[in-house]
C-alpha atoms as a PDB file:
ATOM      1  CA  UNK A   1     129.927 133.927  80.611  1.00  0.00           C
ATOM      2  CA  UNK A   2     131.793 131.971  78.032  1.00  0.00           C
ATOM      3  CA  UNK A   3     130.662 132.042  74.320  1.00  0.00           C
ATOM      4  CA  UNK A   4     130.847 128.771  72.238  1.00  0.00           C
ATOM      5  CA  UNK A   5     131.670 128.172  68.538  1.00  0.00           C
ATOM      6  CA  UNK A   6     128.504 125.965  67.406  1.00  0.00           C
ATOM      7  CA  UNK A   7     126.834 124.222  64.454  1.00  0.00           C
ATOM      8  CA  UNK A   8     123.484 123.171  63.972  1.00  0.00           C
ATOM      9  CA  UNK A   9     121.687 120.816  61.771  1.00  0.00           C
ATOM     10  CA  UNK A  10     118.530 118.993  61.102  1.00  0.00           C
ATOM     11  CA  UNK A  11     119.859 114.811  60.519  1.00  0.00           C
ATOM     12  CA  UNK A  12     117.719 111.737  60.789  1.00  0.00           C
ATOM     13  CA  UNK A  13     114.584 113.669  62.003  1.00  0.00           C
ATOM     14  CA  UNK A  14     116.638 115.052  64.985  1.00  0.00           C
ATOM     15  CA  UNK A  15     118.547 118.237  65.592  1.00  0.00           C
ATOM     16  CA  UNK A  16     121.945 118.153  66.525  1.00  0.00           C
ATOM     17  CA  UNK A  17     124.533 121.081  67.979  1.00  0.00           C
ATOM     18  CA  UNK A  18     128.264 120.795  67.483  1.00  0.00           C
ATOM     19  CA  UNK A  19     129.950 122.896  70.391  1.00  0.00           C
ATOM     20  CA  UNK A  20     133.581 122.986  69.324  1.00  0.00           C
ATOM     21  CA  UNK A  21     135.679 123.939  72.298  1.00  0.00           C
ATOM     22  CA  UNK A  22     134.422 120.690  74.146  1.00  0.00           C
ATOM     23  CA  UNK A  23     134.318 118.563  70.634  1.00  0.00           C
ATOM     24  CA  UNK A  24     131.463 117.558  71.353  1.00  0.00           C
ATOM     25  CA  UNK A  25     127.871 116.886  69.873  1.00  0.00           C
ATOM     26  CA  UNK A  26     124.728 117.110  71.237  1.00  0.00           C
ATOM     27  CA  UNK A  27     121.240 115.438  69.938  1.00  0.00           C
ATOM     28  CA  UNK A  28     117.570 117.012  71.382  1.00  0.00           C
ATOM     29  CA  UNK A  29     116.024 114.246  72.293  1.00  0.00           C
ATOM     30  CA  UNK A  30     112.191 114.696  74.317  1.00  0.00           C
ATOM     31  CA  UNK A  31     113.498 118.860  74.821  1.00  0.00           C
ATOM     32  CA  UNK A  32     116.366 117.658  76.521  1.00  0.00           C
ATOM     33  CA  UNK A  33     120.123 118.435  75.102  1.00  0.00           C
ATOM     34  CA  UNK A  34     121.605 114.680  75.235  1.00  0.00           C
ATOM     35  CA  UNK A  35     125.807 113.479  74.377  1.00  0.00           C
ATOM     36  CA  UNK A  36     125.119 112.554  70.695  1.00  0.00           C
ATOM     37  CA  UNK A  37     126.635 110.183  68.185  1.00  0.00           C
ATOM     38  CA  UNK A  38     130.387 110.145  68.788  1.00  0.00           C
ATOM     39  CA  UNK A  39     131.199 108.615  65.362  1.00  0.00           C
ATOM     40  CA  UNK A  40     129.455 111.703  63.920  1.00  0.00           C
ATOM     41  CA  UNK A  41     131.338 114.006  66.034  1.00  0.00           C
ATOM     42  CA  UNK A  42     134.341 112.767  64.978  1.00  0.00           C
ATOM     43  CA  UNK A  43     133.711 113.817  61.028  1.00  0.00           C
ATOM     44  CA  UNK A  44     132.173 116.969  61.929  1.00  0.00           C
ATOM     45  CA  UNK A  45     134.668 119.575  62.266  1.00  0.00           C
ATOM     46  CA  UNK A  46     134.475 123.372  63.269  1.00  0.00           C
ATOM     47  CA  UNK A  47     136.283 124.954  59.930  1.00  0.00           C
ATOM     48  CA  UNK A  48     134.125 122.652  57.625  1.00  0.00           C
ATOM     49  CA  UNK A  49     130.843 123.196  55.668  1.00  0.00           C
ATOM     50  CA  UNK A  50     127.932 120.112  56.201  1.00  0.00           C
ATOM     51  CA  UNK A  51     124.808 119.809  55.091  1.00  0.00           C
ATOM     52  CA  UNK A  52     122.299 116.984  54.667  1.00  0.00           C
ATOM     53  CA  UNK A  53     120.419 116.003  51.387  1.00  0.00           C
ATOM     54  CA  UNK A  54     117.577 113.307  51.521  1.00  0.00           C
ATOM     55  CA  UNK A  55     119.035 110.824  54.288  1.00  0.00           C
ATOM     56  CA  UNK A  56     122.560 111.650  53.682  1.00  0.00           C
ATOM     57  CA  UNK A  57     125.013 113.641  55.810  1.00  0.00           C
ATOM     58  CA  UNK A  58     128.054 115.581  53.823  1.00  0.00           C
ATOM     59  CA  UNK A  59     130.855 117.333  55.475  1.00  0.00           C
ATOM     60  CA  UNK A  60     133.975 119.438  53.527  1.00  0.00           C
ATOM     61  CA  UNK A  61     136.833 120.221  54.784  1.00  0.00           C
ATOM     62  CA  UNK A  62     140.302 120.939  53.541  1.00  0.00           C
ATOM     63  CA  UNK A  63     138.852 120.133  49.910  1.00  0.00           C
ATOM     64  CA  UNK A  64     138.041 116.522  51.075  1.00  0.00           C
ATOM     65  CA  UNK A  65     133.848 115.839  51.489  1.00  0.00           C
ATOM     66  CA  UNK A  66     132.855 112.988  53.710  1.00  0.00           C
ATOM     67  CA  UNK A  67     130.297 111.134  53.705  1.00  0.00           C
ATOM     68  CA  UNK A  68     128.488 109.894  57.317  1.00  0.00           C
ATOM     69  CA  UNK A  69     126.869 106.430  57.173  1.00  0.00           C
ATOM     70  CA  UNK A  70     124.482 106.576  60.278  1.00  0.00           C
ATOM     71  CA  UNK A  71     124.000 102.846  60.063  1.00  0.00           C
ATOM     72  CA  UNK A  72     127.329 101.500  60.834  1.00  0.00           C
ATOM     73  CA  UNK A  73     128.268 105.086  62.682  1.00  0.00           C
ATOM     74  CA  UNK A  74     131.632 105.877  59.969  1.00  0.00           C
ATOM     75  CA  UNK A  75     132.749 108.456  57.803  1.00  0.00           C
ATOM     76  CA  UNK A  76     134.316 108.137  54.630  1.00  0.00           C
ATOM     77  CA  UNK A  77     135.614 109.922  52.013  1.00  0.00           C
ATOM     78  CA  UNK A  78     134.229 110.650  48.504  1.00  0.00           C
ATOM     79  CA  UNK A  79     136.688 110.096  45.738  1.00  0.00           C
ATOM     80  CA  UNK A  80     137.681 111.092  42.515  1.00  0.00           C
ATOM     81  CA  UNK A  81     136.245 114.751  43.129  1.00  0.00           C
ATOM     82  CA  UNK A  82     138.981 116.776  43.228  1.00  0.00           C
ATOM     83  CA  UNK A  83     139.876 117.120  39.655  1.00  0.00           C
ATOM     84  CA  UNK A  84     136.144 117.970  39.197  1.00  0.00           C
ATOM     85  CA  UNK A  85     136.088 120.951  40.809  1.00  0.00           C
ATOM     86  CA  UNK A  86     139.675 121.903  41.387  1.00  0.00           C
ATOM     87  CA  UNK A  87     139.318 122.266  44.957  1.00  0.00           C
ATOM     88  CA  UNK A  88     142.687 123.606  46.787  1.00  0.00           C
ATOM     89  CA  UNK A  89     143.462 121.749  49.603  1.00  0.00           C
ATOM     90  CA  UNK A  90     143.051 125.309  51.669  1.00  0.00           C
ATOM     91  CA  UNK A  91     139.935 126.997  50.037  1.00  0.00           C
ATOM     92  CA  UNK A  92     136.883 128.271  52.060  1.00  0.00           C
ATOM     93  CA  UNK A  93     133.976 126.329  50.773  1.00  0.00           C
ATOM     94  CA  UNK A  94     130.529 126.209  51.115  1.00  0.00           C
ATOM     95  CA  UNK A  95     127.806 123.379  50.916  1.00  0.00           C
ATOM     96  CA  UNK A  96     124.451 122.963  50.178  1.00  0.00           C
ATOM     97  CA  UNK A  97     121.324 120.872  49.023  1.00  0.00           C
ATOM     98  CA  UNK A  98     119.892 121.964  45.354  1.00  0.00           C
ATOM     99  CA  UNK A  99     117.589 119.703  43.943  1.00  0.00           C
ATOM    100  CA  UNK A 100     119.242 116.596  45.769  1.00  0.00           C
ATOM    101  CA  UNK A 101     122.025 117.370  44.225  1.00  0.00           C
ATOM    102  CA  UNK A 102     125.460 118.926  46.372  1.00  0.00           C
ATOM    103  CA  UNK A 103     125.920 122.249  45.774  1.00  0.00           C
ATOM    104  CA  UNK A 104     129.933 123.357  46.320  1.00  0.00           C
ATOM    105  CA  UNK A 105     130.905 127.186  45.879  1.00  0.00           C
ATOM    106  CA  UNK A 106     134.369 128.641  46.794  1.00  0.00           C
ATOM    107  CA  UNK A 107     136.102 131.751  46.034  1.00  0.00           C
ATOM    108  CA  UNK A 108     139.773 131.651  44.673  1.00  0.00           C
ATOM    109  CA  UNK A 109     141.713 134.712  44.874  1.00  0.00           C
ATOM    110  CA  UNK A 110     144.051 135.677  41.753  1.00  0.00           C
ATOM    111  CA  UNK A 111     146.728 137.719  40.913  1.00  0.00           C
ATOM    112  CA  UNK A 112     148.354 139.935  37.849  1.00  0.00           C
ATOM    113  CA  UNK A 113     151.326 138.358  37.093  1.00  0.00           C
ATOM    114  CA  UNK A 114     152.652 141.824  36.443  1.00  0.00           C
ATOM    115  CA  UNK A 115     151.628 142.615  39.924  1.00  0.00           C
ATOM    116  CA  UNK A 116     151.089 141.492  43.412  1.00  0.00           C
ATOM    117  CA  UNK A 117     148.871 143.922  44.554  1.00  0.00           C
ATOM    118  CA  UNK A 118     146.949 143.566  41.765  1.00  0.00           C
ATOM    119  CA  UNK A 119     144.195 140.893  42.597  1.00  0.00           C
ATOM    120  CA  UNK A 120     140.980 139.682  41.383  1.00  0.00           C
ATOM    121  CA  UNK A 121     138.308 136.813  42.778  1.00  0.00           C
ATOM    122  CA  UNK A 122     137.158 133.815  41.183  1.00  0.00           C
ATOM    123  CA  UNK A 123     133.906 132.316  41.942  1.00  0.00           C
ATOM    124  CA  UNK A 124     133.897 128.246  41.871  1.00  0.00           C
ATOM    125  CA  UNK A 125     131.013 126.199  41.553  1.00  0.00           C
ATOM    126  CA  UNK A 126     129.648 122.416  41.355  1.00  0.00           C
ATOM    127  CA  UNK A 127     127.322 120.214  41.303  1.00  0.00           C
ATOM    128  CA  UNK A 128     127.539 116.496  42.391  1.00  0.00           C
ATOM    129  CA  UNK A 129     125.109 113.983  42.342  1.00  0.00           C
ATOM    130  CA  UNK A 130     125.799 111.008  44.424  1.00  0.00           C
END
């Protein structure tokens, strides 16, 4: 049997599944498993943390957080946030909802400068309203 890589999430009062190996989405629709929005599916990627606050869809990756406007079926890009948050372009992040706010914690691994081997973790966080 072959195992899938998949993502789930509660958008627009449906739920939708992100199966990675076939890049696709899928919406439930009447407990049936239909294609979903392609525009979405191409925003929503396997390595990147989403979440949805109020009516409003949010994906990160690579340090860049998109922004999916259902209406006219796009995603773009939030600027300026960056230098806010000193996100590194390769970072494992994580999102979330707080208080309608977005929530954005990464870890950032640091070394002595004496020593290599010596290394210590930094814990990152933000908060963006948008």
């Amino acid at each position: 049997m072959q195992q899938f890589s998949y993502h789930s999430l509660g958008y627009d009062e449906d739920v939708y599944v992100k199966i990675f190996e076939k890049h696709m989405n899928y919406k439930l629709n009447k407990g049936r498993w239909r294609p979903g929005d392609m525009a979405m599916d191409r925003g929503w990627f396997c390595s990147s943390s989403s979440c949805v606050i109020e009516t409003m869809l949010y994906s990160l990756l690579c340090g860049m957080i998109k922004l999916y406007v259902s209406k006219e079926k796009y995603w773009k890009y939030l600027k300026g946030l960056a230098k806010c948050f000193g996100l590194h372009r390769y970072i494992d992040a994580k999102m979330t909802g707080n208080g309608g706010k977005l929530a954005i914690m990464w870890e950032t691994i640091m070394y002595n400068n004496e020593c290599q081997s010596s290394e210590y973790h930094v814990i990152g966080a933000c908060f963006i309203t948008y």
